[in-house]
Protein backbone atom coordinates (compact mmCIF):
# COMPACT_ATOMS: atom_id res chain seq x y z
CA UNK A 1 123.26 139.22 19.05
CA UNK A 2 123.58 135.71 16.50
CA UNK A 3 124.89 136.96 13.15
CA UNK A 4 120.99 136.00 11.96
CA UNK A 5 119.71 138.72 14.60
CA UNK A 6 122.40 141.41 12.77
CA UNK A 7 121.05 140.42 9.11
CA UNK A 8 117.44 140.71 10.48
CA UNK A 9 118.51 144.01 11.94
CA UNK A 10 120.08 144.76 8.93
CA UNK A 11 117.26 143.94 6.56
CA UNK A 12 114.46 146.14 9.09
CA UNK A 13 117.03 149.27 8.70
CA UNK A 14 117.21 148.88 5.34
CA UNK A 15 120.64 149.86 5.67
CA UNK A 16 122.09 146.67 4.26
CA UNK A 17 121.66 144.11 1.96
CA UNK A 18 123.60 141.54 3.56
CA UNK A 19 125.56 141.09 6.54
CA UNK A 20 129.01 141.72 4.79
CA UNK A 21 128.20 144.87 3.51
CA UNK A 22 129.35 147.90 4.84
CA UNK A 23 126.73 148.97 7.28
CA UNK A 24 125.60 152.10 8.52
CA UNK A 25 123.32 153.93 11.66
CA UNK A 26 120.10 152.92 11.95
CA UNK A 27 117.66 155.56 12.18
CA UNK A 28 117.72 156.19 15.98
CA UNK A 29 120.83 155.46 17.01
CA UNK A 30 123.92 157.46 17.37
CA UNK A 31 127.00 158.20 14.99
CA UNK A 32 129.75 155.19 14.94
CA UNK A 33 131.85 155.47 17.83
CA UNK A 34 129.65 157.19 20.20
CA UNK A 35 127.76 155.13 22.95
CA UNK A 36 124.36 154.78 21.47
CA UNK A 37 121.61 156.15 24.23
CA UNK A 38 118.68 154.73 22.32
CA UNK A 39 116.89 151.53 21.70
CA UNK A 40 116.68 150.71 17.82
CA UNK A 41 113.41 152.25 16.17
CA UNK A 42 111.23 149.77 16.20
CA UNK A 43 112.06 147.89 19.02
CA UNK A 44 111.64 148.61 22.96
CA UNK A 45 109.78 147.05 26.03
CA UNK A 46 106.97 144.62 25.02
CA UNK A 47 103.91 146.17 25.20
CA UNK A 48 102.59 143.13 28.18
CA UNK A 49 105.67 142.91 30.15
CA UNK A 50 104.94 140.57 33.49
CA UNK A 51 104.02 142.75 36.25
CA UNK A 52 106.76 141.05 38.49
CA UNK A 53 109.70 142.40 36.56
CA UNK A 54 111.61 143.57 39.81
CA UNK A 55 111.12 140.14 41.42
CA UNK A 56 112.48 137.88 38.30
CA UNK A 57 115.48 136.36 40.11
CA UNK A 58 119.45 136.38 38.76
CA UNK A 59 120.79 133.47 36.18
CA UNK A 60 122.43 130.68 38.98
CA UNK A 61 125.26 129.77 37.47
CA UNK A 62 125.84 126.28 36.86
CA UNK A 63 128.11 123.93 34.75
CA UNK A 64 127.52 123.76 31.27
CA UNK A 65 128.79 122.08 28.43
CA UNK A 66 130.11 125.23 26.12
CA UNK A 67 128.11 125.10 22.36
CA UNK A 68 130.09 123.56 19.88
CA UNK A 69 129.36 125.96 17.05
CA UNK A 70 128.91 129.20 18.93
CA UNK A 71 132.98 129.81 20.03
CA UNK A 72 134.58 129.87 16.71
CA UNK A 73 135.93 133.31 15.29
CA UNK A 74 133.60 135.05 13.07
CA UNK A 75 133.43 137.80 11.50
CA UNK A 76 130.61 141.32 11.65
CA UNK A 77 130.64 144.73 9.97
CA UNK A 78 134.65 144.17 9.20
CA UNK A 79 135.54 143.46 12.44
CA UNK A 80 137.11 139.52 13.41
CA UNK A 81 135.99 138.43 16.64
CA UNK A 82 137.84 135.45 18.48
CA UNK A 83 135.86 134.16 21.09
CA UNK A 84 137.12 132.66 24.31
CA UNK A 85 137.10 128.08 24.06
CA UNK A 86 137.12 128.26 28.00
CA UNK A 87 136.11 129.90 30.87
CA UNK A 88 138.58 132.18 32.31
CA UNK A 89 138.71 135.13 34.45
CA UNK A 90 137.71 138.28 32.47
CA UNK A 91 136.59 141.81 34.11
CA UNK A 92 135.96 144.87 31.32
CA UNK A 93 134.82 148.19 31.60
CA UNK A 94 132.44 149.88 29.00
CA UNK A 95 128.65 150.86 27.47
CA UNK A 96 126.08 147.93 28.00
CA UNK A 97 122.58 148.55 25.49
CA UNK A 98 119.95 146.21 25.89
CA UNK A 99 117.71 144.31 23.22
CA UNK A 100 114.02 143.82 23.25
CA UNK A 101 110.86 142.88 21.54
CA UNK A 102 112.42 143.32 17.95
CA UNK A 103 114.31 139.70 18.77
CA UNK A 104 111.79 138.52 21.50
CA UNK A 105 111.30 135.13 20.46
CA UNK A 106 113.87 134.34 17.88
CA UNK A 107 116.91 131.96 18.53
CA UNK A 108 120.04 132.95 20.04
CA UNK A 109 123.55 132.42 19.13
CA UNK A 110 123.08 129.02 20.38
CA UNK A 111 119.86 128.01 19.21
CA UNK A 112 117.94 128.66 21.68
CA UNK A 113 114.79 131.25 22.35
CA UNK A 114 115.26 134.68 23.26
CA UNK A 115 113.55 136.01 26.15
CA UNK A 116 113.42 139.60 26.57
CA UNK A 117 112.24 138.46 30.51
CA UNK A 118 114.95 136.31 31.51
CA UNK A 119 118.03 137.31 32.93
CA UNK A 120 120.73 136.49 29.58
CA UNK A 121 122.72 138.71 27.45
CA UNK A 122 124.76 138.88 23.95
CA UNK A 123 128.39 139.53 24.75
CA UNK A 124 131.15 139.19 21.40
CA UNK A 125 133.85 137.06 23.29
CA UNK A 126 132.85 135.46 25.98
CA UNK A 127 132.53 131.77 25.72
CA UNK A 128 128.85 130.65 25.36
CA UNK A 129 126.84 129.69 27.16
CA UNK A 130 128.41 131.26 30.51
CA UNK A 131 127.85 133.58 33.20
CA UNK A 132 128.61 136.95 34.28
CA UNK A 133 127.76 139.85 36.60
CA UNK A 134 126.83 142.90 35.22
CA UNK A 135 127.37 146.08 37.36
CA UNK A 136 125.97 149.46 36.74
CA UNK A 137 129.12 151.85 37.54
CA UNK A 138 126.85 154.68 38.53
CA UNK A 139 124.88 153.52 41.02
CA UNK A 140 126.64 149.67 42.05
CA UNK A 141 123.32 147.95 40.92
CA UNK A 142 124.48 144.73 39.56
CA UNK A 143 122.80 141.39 38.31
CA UNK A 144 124.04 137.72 37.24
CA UNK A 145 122.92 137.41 33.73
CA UNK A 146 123.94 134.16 31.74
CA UNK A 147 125.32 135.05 27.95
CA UNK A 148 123.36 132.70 25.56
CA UNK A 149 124.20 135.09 22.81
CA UNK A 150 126.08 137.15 20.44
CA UNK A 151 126.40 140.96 20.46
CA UNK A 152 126.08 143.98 20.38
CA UNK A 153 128.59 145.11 17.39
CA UNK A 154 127.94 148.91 17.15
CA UNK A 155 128.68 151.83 18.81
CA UNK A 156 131.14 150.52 21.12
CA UNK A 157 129.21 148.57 23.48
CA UNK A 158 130.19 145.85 25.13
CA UNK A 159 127.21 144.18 26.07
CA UNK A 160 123.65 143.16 25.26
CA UNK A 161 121.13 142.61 28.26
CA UNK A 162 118.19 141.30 27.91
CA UNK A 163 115.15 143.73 29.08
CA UNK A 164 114.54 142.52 32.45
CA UNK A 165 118.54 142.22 33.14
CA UNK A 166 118.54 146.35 31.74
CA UNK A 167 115.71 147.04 34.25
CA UNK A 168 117.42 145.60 37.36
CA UNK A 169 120.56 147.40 37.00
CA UNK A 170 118.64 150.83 35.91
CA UNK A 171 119.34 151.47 32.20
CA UNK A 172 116.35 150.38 30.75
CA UNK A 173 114.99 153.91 30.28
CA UNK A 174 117.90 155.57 28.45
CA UNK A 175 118.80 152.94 26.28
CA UNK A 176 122.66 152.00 27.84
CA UNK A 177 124.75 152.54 30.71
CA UNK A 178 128.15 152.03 31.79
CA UNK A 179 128.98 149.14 33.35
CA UNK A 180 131.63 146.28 34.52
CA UNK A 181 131.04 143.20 32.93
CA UNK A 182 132.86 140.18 34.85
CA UNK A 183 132.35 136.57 34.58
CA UNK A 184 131.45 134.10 36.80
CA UNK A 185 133.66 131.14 37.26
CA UNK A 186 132.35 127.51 37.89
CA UNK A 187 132.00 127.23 41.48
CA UNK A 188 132.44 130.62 42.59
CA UNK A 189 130.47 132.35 44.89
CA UNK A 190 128.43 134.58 43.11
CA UNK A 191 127.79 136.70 46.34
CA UNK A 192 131.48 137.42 46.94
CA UNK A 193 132.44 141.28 46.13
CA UNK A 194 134.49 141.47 43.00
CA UNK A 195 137.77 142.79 43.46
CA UNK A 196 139.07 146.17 42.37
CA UNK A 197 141.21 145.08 40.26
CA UNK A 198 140.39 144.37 35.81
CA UNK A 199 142.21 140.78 35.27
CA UNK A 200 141.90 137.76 32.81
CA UNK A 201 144.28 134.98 34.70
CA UNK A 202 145.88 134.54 38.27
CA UNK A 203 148.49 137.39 38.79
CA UNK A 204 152.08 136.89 40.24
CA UNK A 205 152.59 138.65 43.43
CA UNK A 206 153.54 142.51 42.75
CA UNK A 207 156.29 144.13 43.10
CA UNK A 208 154.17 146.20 45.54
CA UNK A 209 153.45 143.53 47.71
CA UNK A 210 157.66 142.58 48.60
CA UNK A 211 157.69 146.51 49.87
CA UNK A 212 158.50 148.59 46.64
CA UNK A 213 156.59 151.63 46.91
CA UNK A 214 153.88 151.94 44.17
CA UNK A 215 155.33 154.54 42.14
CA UNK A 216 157.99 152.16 41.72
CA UNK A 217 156.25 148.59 41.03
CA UNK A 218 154.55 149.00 37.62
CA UNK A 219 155.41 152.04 34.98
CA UNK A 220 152.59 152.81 32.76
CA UNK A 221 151.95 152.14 29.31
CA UNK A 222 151.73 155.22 27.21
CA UNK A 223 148.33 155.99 25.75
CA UNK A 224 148.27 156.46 22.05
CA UNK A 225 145.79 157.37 19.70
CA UNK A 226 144.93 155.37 16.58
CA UNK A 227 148.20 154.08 14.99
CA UNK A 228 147.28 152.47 11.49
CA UNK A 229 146.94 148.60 10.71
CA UNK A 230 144.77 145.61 12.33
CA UNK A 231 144.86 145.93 15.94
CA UNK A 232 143.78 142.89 18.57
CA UNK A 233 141.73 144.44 21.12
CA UNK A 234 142.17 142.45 24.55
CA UNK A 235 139.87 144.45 26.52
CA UNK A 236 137.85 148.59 26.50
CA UNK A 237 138.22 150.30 30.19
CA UNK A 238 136.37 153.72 31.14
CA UNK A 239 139.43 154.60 32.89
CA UNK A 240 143.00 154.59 32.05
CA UNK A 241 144.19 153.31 35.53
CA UNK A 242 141.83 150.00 35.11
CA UNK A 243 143.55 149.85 31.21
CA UNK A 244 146.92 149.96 32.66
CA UNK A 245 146.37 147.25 35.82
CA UNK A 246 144.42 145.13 32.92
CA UNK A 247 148.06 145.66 31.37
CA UNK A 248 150.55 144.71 33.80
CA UNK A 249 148.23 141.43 34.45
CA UNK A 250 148.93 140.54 31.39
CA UNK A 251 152.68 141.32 30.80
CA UNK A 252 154.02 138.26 32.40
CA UNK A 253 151.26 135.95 30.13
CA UNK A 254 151.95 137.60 26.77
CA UNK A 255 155.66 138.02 27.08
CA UNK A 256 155.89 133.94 25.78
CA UNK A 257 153.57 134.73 22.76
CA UNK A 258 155.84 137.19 21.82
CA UNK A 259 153.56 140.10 21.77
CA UNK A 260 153.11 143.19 24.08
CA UNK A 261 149.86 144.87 25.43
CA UNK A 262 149.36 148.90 24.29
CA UNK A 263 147.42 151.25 25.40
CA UNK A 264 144.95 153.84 23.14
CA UNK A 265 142.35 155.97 23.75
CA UNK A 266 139.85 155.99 20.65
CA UNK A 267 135.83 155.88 21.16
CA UNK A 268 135.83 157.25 24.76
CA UNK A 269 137.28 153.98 25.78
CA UNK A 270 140.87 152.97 26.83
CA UNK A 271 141.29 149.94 25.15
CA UNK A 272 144.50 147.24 25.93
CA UNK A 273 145.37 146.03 22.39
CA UNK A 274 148.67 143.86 20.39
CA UNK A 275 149.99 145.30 17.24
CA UNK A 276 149.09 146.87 14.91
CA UNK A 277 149.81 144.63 12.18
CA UNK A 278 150.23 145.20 8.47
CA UNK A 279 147.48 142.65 7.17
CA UNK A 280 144.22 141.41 9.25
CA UNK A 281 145.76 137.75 7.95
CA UNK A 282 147.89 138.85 10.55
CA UNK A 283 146.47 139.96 13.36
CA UNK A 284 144.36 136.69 12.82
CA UNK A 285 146.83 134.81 13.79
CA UNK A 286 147.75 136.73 16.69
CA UNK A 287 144.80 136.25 17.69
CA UNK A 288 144.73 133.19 17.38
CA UNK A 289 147.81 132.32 19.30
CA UNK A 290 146.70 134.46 22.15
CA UNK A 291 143.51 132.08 22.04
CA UNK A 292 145.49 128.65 22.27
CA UNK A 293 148.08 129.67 24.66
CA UNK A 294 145.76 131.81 27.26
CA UNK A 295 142.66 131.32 25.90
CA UNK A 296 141.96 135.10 25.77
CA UNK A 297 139.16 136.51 23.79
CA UNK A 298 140.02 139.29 21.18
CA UNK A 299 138.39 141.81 18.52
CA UNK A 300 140.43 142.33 15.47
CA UNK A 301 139.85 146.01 13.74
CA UNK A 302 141.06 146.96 11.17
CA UNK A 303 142.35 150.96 9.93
């Protein structure tokens, strides 16, 4: 969701009175740092959806110039977020929520209209406008939604679909799901089956792959729970085996940058983080390195 759609949010909530304040639940949602299972009072299906909801075909992904306002770090309920400035591989695991006729009509993150009908979502990071396939992790239902937006900020999630996009995949009716959010590339087949494997670049052959035996090619990362200071969150996996490949992915990439990937459980997720650092000045410029050398995406939290 566009930082207007949080201060509109904010303002029907009555929970803040501007959109640096610290915020707090809205009346049907869930407790900070539990997966919210319920849309936002207020808001919900439209009351005349189009009768051809299961027929409204996926985003086709095409080339498009990226906004030029919409990809510069900002900042939401205390949290910096660093978007991406190009498209890249990126594959993460976690709670998608969808948003509906509270914001049906207003303008997105990039100016343009929100349509609670058309296959788009909000994501935090990715680079906008782009597209990505969204999987439902339960029952392999997937759809090709293109992110016009920003959002969601709360409760963990990871992404925003639109109503229609919710519907196809089957999470419509309670609110969120999990899912695996990856995006599409420019030129890539969108009907090709993803991979097993979480990844943000091109990997260098494993170990595995000259004949070490796999207990052998890649030790794990320890998990830890919440350490103090401003982390830089890379990426939030359901499982701790997709956390740790998302790691060793990344070990040759961030070793020049001079940082190294952790693991920590916190939220029901197992998210891949750098630091902690003492300041969020900091981390901000972590971040920001990460973002000009690799051009990965980031979310900077603080203690």
């Amino acid at each position: 969701m566009p930082l207007s759609r949080t201060c509109l949010l904010a303002v029907l909530i009555a929970a803040l009175a501007a959109c640096t304040t610290t915020p707090k639940a809205p009346p049907s949602a869930a407790a900070p740092g539990a997966p919210s299972t319920r849309f936002y009072k207020g808001d919900g299906p439209g009351e005349n959806a189009p009768a051809n909801l299961d027929s409204i075909p996926d985003a086709q992904p095409r080339p498009e110039a990226l906004n030029r306002f919409a990809n510069r770090p900002y900042s939401v309920f205390g949290r910096e977020y660093v978007p991406a400035t190009s498209l890249r591989p990126y594959r993460e695991r976690g709670v998608a929520s969808w948003y509906g006729k509270m914001f049906h009509g207003q303008k997105t993150a990039i100016g343009e209209t929100y349509d609670m009908y058309a296959m788009t979502a909000a994501h935090p990071t990715l680079p906008l406008p782009s597209y990505a396939r969204v999987t439902n992790t339960a029952t392999g239902k997937s759809v090709v939604v293109r992110v016009n937006d920003r959002g969601p900020f709360l409760h963990d999630r990871i992404i925003d679909l639109s109503y229609a996009a919710a519907m196809r995949i089957g999470i419509a009716q309670k609110g969120s799901g999990e899912v695996e959010v990856e995006a599409i590339l420019p030129g890539e087949s969108v009907l090709t089956a993803a991979t097993p494997l979480p990844s943000v670049a091109s990997a260098p052959a494993s170990p595995q792959a000259a004949g070490t035996p796999a207990s052998e090619a890649r030790a794990s990362v320890p998990v830890t729970g919440a350490d103090g200071g401003f982390n830089v969150q890379l990426g939030a996996f359901a499982s701790n085996a997709n956390a740790q490949e998302f790691v060793a992915r990344l070990a040759n990439q961030l070793a020049p940058v001079g940082v190294e990937a952790k693991v920590r459980q916190a939220g029901g997720l197992f998210r891949v983080y750098v630091g902690p650092y003492p300041t969020r000045d900091e981390a901000k410029r972590a971040a920001d390195r990460l973002r000009e050398a690799l051009g990965l995406p980031s979310v900077i939290a603080g203690p």
